[in-house]
C-alpha atoms as a PDB file:
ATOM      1  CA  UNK A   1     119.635  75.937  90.914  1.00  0.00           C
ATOM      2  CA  UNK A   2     118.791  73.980  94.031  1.00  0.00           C
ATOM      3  CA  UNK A   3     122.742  73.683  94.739  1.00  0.00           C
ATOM      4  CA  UNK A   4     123.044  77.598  94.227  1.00  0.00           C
ATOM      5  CA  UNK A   5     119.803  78.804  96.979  1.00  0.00           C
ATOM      6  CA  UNK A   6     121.637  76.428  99.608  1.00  0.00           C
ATOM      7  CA  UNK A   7     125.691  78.156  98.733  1.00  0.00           C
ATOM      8  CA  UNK A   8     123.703  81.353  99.062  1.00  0.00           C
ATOM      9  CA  UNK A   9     121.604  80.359 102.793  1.00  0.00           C
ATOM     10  CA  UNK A  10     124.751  79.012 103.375  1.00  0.00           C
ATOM     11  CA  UNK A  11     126.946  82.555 102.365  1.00  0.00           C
ATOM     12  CA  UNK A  12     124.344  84.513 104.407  1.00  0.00           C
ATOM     13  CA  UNK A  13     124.466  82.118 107.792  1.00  0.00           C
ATOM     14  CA  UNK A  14     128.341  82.788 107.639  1.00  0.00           C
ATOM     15  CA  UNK A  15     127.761  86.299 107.360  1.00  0.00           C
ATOM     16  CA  UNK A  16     125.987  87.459 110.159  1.00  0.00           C
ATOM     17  CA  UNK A  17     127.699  84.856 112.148  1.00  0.00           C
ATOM     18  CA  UNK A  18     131.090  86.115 110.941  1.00  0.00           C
ATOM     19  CA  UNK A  19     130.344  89.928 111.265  1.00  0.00           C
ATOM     20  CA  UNK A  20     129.431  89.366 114.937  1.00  0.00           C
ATOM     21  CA  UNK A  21     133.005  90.356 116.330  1.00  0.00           C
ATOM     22  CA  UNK A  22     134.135  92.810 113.949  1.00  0.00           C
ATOM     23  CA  UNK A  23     133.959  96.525 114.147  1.00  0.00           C
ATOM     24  CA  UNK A  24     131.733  98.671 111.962  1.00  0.00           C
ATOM     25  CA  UNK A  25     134.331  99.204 109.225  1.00  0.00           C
ATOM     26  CA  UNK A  26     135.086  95.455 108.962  1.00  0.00           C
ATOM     27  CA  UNK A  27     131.106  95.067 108.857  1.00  0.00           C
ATOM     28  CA  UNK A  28     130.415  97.046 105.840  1.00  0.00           C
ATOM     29  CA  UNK A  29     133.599  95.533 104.159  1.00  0.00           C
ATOM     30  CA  UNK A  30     132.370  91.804 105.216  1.00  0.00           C
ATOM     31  CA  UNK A  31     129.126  92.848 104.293  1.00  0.00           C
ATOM     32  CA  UNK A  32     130.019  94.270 100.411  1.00  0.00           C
ATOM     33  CA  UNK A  33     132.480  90.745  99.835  1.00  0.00           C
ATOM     34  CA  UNK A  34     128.979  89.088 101.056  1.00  0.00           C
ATOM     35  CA  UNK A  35     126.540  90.312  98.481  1.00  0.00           C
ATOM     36  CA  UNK A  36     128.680  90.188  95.938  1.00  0.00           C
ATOM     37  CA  UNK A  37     129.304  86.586  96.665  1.00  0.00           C
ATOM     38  CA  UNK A  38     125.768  86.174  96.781  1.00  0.00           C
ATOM     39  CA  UNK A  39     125.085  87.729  93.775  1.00  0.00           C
ATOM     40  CA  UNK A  40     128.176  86.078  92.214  1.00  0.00           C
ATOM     41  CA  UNK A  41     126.405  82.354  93.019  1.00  0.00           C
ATOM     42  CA  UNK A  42     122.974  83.477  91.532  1.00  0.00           C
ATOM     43  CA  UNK A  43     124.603  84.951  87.904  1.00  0.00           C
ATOM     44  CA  UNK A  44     126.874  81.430  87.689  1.00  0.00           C
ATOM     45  CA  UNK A  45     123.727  79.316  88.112  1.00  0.00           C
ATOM     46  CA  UNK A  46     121.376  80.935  86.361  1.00  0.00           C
ATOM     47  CA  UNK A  47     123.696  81.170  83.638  1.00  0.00           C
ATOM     48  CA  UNK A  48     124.571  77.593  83.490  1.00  0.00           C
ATOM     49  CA  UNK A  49     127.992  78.102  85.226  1.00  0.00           C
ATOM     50  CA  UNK A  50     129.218  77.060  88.547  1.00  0.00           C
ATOM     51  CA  UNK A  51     127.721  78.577  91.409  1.00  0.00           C
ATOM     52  CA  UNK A  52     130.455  77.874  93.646  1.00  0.00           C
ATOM     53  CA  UNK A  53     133.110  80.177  90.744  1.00  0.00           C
ATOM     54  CA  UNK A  54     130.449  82.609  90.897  1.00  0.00           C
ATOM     55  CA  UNK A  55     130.281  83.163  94.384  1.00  0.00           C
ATOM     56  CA  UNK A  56     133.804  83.899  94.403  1.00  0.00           C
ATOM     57  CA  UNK A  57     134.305  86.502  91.721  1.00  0.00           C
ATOM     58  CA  UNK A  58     131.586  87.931  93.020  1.00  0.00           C
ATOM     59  CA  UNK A  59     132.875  88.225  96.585  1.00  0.00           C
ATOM     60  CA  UNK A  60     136.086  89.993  94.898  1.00  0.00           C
ATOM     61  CA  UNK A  61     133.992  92.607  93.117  1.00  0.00           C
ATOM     62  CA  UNK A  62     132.331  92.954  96.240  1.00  0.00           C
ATOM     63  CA  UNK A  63     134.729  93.678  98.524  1.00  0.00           C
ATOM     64  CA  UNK A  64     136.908  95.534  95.974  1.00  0.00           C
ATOM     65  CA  UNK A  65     134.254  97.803  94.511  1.00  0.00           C
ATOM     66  CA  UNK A  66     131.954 100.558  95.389  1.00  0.00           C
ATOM     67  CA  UNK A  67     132.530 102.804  98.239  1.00  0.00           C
ATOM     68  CA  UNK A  68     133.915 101.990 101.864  1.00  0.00           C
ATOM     69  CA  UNK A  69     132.840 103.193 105.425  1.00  0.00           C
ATOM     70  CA  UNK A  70     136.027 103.878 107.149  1.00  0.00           C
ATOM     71  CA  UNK A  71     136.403 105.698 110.392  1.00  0.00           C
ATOM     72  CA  UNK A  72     136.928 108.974 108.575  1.00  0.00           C
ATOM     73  CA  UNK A  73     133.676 108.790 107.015  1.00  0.00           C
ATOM     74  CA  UNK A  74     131.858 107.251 110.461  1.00  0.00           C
ATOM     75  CA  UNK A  75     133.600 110.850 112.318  1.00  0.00           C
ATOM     76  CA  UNK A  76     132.269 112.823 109.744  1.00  0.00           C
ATOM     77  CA  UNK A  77     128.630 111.640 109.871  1.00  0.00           C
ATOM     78  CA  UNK A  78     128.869 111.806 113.218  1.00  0.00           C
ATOM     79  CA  UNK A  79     129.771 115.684 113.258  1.00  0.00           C
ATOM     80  CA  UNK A  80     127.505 116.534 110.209  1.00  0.00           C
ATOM     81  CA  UNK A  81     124.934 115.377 112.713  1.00  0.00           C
ATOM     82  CA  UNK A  82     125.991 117.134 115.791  1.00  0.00           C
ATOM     83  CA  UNK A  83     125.972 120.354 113.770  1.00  0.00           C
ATOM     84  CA  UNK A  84     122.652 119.893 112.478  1.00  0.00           C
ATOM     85  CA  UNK A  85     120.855 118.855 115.394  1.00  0.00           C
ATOM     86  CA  UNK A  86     117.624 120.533 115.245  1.00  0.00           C
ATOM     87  CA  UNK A  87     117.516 122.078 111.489  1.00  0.00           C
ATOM     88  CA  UNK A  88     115.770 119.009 109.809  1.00  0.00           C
ATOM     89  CA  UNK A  89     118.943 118.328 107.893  1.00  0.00           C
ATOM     90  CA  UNK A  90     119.163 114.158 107.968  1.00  0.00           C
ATOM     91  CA  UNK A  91     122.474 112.778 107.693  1.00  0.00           C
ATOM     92  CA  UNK A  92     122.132 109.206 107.165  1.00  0.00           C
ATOM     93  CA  UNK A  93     124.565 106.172 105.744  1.00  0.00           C
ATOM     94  CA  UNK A  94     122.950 104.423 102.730  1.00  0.00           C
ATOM     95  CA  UNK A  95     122.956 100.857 101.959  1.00  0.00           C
ATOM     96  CA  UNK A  96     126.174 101.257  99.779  1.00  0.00           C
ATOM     97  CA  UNK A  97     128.322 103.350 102.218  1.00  0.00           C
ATOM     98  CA  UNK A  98     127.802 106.823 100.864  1.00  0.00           C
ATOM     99  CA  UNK A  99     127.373 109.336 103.505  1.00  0.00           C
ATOM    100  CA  UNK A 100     123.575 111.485 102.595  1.00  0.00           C
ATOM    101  CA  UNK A 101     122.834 115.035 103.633  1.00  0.00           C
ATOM    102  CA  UNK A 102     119.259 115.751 102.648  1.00  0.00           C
ATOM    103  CA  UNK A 103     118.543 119.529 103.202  1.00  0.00           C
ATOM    104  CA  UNK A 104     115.004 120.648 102.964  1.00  0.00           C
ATOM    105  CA  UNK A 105     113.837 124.130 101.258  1.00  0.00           C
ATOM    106  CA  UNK A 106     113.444 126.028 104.224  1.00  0.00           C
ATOM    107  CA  UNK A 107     116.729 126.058 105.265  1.00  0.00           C
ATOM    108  CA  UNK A 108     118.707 126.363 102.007  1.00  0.00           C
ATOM    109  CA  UNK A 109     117.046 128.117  99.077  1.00  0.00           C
ATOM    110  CA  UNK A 110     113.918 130.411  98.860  1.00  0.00           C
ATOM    111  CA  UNK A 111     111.157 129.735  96.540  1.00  0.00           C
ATOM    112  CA  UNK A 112     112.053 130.107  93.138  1.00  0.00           C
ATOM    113  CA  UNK A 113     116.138 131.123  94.052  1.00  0.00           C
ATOM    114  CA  UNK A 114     119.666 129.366  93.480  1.00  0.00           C
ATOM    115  CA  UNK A 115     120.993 131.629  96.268  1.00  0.00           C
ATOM    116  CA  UNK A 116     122.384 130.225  99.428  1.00  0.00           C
ATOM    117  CA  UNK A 117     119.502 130.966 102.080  1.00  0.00           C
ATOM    118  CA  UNK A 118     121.584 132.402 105.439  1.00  0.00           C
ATOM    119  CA  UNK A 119     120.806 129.293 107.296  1.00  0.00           C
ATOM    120  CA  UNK A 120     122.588 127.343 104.785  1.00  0.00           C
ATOM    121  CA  UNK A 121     125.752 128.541 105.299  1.00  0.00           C
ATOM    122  CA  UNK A 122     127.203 127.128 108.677  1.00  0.00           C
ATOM    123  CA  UNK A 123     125.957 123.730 107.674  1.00  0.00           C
ATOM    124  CA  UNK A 124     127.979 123.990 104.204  1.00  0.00           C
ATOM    125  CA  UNK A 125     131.115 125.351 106.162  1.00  0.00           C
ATOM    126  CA  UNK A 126     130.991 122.422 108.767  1.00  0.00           C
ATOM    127  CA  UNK A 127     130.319 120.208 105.972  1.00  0.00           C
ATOM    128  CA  UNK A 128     133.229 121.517 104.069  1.00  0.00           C
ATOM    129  CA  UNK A 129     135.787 121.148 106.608  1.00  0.00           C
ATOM    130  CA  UNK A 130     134.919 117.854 106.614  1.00  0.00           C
ATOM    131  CA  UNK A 131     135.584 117.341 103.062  1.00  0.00           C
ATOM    132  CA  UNK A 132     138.890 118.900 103.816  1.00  0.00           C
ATOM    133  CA  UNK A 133     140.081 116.711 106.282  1.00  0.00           C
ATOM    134  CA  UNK A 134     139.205 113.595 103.914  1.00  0.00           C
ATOM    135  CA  UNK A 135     140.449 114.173 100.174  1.00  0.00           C
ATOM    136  CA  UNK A 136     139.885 110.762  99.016  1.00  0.00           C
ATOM    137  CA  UNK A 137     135.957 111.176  99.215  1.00  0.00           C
ATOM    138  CA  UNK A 138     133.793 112.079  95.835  1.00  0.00           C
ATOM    139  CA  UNK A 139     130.877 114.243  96.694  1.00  0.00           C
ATOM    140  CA  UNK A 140     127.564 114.853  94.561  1.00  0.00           C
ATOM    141  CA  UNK A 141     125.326 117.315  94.894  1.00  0.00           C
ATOM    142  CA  UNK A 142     121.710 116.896  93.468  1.00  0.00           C
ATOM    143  CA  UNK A 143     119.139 119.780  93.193  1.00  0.00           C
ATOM    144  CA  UNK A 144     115.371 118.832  93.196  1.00  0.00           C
ATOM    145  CA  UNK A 145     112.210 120.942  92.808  1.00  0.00           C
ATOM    146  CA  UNK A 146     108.300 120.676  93.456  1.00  0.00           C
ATOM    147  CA  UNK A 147     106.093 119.957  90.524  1.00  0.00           C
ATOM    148  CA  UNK A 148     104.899 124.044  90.716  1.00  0.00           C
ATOM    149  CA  UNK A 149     105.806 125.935  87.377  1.00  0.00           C
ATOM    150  CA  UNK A 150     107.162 124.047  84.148  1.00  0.00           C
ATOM    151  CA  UNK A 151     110.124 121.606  83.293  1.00  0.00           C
ATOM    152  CA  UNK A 152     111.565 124.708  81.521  1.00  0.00           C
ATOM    153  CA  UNK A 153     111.918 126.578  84.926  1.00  0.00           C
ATOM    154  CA  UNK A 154     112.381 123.406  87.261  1.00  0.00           C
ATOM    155  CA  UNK A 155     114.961 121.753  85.610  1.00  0.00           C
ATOM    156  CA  UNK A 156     117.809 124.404  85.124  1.00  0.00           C
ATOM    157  CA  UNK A 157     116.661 125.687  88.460  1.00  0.00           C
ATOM    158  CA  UNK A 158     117.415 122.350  90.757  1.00  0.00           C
ATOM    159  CA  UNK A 159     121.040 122.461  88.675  1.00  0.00           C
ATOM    160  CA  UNK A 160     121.253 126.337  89.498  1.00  0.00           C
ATOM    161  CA  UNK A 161     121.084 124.936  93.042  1.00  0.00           C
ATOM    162  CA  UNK A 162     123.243 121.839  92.968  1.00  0.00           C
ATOM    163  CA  UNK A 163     125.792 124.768  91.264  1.00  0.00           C
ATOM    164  CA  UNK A 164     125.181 127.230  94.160  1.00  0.00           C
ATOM    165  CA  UNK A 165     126.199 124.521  96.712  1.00  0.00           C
ATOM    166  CA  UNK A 166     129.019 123.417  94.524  1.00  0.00           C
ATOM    167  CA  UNK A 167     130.596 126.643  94.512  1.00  0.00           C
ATOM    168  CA  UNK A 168     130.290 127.549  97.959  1.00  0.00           C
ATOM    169  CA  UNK A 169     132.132 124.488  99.071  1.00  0.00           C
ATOM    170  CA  UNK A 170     134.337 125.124  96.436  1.00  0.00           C
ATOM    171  CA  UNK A 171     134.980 128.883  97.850  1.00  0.00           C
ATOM    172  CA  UNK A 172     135.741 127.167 100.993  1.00  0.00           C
ATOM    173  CA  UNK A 173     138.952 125.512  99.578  1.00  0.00           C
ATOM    174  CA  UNK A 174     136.996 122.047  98.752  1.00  0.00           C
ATOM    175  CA  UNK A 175     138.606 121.442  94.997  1.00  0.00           C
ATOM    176  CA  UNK A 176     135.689 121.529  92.419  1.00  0.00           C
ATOM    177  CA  UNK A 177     136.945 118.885  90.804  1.00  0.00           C
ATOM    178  CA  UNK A 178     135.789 116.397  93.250  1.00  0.00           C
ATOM    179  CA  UNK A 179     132.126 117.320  92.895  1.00  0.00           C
ATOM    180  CA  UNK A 180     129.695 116.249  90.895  1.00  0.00           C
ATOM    181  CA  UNK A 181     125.968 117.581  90.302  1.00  0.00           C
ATOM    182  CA  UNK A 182     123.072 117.293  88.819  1.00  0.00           C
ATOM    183  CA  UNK A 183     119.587 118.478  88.079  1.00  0.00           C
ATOM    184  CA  UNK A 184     116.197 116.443  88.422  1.00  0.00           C
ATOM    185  CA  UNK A 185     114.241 119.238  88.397  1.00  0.00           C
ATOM    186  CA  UNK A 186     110.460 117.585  90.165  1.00  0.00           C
ATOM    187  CA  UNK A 187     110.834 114.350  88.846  1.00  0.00           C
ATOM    188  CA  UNK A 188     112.200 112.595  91.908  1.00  0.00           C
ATOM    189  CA  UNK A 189     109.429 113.928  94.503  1.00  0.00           C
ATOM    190  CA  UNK A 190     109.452 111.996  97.882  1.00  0.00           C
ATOM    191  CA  UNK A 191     106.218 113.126  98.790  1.00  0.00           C
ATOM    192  CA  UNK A 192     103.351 114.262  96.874  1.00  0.00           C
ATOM    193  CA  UNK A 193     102.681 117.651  95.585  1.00  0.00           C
ATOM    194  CA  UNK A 194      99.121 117.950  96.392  1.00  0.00           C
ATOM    195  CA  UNK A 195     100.003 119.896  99.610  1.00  0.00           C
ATOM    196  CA  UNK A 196     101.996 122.814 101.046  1.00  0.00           C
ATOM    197  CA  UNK A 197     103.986 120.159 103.239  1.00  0.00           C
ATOM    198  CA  UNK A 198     104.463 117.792 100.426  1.00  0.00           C
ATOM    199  CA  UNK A 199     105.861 120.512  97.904  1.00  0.00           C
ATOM    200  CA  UNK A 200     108.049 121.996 101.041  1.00  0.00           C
ATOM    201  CA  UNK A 201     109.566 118.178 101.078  1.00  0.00           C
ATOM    202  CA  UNK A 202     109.959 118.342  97.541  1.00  0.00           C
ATOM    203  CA  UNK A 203     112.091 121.258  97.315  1.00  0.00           C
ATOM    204  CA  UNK A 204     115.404 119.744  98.423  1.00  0.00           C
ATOM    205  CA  UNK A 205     119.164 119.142  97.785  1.00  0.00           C
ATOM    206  CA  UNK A 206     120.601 115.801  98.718  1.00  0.00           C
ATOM    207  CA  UNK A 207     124.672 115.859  98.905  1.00  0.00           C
ATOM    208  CA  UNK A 208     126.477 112.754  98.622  1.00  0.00           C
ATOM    209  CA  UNK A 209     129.739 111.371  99.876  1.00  0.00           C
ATOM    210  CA  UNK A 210     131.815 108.212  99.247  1.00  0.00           C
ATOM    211  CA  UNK A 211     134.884 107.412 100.107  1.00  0.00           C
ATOM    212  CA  UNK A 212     136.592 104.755  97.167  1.00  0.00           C
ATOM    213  CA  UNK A 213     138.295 101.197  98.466  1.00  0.00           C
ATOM    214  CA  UNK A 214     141.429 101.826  97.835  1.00  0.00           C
ATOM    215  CA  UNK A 215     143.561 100.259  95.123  1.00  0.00           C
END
């Protein structure tokens, strides 16, 4: 076990040091062949294999699986967030290189509708050109609500939503086939629902993009 913490100190050192001169694709690549060879070292030893074997596999499944961040997806963050500048949309990268749109309530749906609010609409259409320009990507749409009303009304009501969205893009020459949804009706609130501000937080659709290594 002792042999396995130092591979992995070791794995990490290399790492950062190696990642130092490479551009932002190369980074999240490095970095995905990293963990995984981290991760590959801890399963071998605490399994009673060789850390060393581990550490390899794992830096194969790593670098091989999951979802890259090529420059495609890097341009079309950066022009989801040039044409929401200012609506409270957040366009972020997450930790395993799947572009996020989180799109609060008062911009997308009214209370208690699966309707495309006005203000919606020029985001989705930016959004969708983007998804035009880069086939390869798999988008997912997820629907949430606040905790007001029952399960019975929240849940098919946050996949009402996730639907809406769907087939807007889809309406906008995006093939529907590529996208995924899904309902969680108020059981994934990110703030609480014990105020106007935290049920307004609540009521949400996140959209998800990833772009597959290819193989």
């Amino acid at each position: 076990m002792r042999h396995a913490l130092v591979l992995c100190g070791l794995s990490a050192a290399l790492l950062a040091g190696g990642c130092a001169d490479m551009s932002s694709t190369q980074r999240h690549t490095a970095t995905g062949a990293g963990i995984g060879a981290l991760g590959g070292a801890a399963v071998g030893a605490l399994t009673g294999g060789n850390a060393g074997t581990g550490a390899v596999i794992g830096a194969g499944v790593g670098a091989l699986g999951g979802y890259i961040w090529s420059q495609r997806m890097e341009r079309q963050k950066q022009e989801m967030q040039a044409a929401t500048q200012g609506t409270g949309v957040g366009v972020t990268q997450t930790a395993d290189n799947q572009l996020r749109l989180d799109i609060p309530s008062d911009i997308s749906f009214a209370t208690g509708r699966a309707d495309i609010a006005p203000s919606f609409r020029p985001i989705l259409d930016r959004f969708a050109e983007g998804l035009r320009a880069n086939p390869a990507t798999e988008v997912r749409i997820v629907g949430h609500t606040d905790s007001t009303g029952s399960d019975a009304i929240n849940d098919p009501l946050s996949l009402q939503r996730a639907a809406s969205t769907r087939n807007y893009l889809a309406e906008r020459g995006v093939n529907g086939a590529r996208i995924q949804m899904a309902g969680r009706g108020s059981h994934e609130p990110v703030a609480g629902n014990d105020s106007a501000e935290g049920r307004a937080r609540n009521r949400r659709v996140e959209i998800f993009v990833g772009e597959r290594q290819p193989g």
